[in-house]
C-alpha atoms as a PDB file:
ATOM      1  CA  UNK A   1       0.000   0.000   0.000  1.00  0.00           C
ATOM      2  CA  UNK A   2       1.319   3.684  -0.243  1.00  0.00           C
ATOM      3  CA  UNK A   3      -0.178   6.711   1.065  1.00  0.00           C
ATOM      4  CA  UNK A   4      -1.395   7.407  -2.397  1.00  0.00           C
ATOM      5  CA  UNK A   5      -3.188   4.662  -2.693  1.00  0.00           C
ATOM      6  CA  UNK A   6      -5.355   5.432   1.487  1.00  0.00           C
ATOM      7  CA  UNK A   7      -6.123   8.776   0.250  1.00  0.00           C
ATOM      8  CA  UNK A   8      -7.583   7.708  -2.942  1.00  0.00           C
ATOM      9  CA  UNK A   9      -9.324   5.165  -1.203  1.00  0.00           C
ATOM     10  CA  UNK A  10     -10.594   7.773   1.788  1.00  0.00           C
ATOM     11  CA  UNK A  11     -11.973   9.837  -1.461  1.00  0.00           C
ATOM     12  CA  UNK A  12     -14.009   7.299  -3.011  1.00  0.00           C
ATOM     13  CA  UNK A  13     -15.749   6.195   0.446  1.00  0.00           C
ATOM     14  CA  UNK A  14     -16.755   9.644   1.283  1.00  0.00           C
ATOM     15  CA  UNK A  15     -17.542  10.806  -2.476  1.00  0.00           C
ATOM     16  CA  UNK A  16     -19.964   7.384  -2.304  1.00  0.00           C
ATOM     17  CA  UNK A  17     -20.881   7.717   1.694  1.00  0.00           C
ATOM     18  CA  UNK A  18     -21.953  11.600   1.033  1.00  0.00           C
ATOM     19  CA  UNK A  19     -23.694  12.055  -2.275  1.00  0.00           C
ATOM     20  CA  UNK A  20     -24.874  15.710  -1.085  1.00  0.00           C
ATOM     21  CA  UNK A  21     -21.274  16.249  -1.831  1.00  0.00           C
ATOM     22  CA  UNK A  22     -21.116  18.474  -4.736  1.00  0.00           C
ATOM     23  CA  UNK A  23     -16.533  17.869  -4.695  1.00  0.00           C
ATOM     24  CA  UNK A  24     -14.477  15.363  -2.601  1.00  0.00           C
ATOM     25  CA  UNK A  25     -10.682  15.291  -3.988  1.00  0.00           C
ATOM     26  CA  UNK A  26      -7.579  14.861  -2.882  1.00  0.00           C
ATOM     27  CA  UNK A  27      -5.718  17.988  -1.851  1.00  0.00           C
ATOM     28  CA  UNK A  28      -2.320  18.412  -1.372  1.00  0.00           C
ATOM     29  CA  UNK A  29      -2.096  19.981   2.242  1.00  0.00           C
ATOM     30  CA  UNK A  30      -3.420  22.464   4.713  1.00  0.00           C
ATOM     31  CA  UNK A  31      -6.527  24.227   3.292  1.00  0.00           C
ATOM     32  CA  UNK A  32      -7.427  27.801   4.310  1.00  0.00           C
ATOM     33  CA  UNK A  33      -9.390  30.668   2.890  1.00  0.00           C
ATOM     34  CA  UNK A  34      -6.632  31.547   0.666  1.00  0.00           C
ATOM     35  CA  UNK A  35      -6.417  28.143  -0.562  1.00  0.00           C
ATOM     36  CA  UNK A  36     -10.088  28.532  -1.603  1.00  0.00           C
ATOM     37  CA  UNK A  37      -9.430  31.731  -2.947  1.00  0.00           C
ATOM     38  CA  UNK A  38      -6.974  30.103  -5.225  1.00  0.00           C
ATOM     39  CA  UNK A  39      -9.000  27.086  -6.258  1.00  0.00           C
ATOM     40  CA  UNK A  40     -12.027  26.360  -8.025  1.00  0.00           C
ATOM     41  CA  UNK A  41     -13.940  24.332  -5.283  1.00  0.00           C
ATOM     42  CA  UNK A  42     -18.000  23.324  -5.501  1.00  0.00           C
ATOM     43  CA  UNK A  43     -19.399  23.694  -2.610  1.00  0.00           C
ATOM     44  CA  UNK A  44     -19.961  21.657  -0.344  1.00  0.00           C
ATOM     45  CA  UNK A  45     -17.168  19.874  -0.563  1.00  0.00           C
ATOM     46  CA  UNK A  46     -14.579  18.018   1.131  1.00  0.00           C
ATOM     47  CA  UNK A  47     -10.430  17.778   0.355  1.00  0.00           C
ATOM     48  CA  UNK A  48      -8.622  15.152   2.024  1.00  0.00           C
ATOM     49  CA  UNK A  49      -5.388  15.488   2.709  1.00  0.00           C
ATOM     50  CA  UNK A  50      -2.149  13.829   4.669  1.00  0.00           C
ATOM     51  CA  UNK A  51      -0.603  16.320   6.476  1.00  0.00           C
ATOM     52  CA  UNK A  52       2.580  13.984   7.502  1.00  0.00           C
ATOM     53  CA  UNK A  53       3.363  10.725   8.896  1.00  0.00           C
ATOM     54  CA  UNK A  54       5.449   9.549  11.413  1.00  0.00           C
ATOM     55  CA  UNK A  55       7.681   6.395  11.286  1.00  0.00           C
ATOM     56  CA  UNK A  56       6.736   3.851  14.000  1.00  0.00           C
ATOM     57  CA  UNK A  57       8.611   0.880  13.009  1.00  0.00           C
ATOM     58  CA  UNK A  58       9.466  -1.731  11.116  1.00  0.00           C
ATOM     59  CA  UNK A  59       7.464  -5.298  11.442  1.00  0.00           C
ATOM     60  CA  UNK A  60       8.709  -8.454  10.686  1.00  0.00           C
ATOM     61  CA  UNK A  61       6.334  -9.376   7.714  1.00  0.00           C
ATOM     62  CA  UNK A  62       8.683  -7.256   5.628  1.00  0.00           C
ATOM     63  CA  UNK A  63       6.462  -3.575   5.828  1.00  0.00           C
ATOM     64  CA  UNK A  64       7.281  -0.866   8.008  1.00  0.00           C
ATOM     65  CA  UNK A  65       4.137   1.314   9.890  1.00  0.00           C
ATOM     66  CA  UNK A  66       3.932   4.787   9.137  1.00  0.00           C
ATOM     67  CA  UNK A  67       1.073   6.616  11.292  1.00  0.00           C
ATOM     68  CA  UNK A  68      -0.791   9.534   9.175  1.00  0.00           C
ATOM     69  CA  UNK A  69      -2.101  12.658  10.216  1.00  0.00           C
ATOM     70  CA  UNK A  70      -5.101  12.854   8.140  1.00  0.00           C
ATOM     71  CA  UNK A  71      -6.818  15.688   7.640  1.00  0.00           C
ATOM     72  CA  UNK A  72     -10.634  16.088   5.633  1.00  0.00           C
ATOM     73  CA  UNK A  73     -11.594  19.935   5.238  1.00  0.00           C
ATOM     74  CA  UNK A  74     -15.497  20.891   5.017  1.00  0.00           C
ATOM     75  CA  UNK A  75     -16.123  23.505   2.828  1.00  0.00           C
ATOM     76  CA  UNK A  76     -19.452  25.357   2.309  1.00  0.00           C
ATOM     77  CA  UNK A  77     -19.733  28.639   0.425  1.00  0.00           C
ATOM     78  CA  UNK A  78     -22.607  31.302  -0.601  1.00  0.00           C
ATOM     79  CA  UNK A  79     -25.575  31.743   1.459  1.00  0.00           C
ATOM     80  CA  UNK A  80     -26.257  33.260   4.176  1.00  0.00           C
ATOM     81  CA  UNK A  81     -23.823  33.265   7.051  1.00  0.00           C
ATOM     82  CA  UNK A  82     -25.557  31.315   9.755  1.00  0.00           C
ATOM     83  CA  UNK A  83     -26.718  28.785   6.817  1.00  0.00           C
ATOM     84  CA  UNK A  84     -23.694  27.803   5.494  1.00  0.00           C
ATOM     85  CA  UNK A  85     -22.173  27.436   9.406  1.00  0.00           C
ATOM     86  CA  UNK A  86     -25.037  24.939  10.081  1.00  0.00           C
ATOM     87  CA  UNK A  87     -24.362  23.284   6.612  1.00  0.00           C
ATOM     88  CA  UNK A  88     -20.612  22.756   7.121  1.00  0.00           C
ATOM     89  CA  UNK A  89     -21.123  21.896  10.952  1.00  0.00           C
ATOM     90  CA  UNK A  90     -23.886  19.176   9.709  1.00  0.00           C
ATOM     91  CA  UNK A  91     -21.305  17.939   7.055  1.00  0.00           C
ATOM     92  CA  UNK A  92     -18.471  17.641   9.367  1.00  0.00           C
ATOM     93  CA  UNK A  93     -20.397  15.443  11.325  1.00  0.00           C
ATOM     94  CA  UNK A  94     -21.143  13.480   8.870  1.00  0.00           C
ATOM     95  CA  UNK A  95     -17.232  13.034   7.971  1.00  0.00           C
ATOM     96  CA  UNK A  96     -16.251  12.504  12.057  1.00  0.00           C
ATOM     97  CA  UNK A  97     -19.005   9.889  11.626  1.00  0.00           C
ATOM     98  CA  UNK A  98     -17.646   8.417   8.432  1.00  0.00           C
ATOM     99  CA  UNK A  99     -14.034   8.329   9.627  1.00  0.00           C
ATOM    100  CA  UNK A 100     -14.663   6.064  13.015  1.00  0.00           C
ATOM    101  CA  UNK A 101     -13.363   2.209  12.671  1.00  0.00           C
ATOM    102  CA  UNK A 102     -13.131   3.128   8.915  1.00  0.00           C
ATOM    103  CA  UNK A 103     -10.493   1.303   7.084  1.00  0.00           C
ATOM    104  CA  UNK A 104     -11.502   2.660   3.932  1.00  0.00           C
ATOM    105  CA  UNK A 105     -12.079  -0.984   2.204  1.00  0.00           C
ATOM    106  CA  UNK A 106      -8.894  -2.163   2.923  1.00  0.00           C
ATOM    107  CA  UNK A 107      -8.740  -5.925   4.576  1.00  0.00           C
ATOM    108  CA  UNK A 108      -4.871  -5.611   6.189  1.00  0.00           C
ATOM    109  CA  UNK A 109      -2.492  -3.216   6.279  1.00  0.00           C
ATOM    110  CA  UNK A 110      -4.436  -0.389   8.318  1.00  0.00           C
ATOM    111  CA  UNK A 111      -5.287   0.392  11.755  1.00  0.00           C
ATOM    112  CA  UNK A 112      -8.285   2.479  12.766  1.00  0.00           C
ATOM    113  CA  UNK A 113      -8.218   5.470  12.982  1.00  0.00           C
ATOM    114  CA  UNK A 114      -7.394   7.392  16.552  1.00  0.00           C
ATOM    115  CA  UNK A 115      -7.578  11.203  17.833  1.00  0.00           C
ATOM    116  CA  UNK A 116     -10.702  11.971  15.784  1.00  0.00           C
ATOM    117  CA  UNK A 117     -11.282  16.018  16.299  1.00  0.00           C
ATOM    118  CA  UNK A 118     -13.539  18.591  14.312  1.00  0.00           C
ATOM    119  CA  UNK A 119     -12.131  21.999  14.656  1.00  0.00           C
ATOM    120  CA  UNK A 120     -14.523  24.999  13.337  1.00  0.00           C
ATOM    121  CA  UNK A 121     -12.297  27.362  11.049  1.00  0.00           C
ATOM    122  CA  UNK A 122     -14.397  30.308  11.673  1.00  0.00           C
ATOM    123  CA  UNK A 123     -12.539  34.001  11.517  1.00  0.00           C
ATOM    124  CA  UNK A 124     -14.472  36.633  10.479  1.00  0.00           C
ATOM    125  CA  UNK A 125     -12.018  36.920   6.956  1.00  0.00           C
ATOM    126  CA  UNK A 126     -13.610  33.652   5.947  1.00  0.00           C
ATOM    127  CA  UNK A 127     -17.237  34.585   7.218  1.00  0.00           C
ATOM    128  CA  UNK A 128     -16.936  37.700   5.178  1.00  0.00           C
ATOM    129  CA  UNK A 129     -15.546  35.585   2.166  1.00  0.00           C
ATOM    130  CA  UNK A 130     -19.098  33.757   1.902  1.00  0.00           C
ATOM    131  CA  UNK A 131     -17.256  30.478   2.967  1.00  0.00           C
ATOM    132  CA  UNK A 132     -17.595  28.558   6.412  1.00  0.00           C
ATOM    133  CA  UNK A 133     -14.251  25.676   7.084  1.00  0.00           C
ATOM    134  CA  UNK A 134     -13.837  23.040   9.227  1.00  0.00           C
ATOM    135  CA  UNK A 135     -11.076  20.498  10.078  1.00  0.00           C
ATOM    136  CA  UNK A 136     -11.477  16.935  10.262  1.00  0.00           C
ATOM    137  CA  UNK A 137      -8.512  15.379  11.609  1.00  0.00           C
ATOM    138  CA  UNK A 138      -7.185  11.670  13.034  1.00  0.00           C
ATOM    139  CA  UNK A 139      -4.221   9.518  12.787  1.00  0.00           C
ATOM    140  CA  UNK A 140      -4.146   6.587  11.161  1.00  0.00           C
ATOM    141  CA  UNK A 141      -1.395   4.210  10.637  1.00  0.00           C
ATOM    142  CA  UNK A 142      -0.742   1.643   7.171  1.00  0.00           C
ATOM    143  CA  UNK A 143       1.502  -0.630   6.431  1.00  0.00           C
ATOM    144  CA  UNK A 144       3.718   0.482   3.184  1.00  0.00           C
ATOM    145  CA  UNK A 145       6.987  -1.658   1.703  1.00  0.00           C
ATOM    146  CA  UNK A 146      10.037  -0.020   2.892  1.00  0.00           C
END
């Protein structure tokens, strides 16, 4: 398995799992307002990203465990302001939901997932941008070929 290959997987589950999901891609880090102001992204939507990974050893099947920090951002633009914080705070909870003892279709090679946490992204920049964020996090380890 390779990192690659968990975060396409995390994709399709949620993209199937959520069809009120207008966008769920891969993205290649941290997402923030000026990430959204950069990119073309349909609200709502979700980007999942890995953050990092720490090494936590090598086992002796021949694969070494790497534990991700995963990261899923909720994004829900236009609206009114109040309308699209209860749409992105209904969404995220649908994600923490999704995420618990998920392992994203795969039968070996992946633990479950630990340290769930929503975090609300909320400044008043992104309110007056017409956007509300959130942060989906956890760590997750897999099993990859050294």
């Amino acid at each position: 398995m390779t990192v690659e290959d968990f975060l396409a997987a995390i994709v399709a589950d949620l993209t199937r799992q959520l069809p009120e999901l207008r966008e769920c891609r891969e993205h290649e880090g941290r997402f923030d307002l000026n990430e959204m102001k950069r990119l073309t992204v349909n609200s709502p939507a979700v980007l999942v990203s890995c953050l990092g990974f720490t090494r936590l050893g090598g086992a002796r099947t021949g694969t070494v465990e790497i534990e991700l920090a995963m990261a899923a951002f909720v994004a829900c633009a236009g609206g009114k302001s109040r309308d699209r914080a209860k749409a992105s705070a209904a969404l995220s909870q649908a994600v923490v939901t999704r995420v618990h003892d998920q392992l994203w279709g795969f039968s070996q090679g992946v633990r479950p997932p630990a340290n769930i946490r929503g975090e609300n992204l909320y400044s008043q920049e992104i309110d007056k941008a017409g956007v509300a964020l959130w942060a989906i996090t956890w760590r997750q380890s897999i099993f990859v070929q050294p």
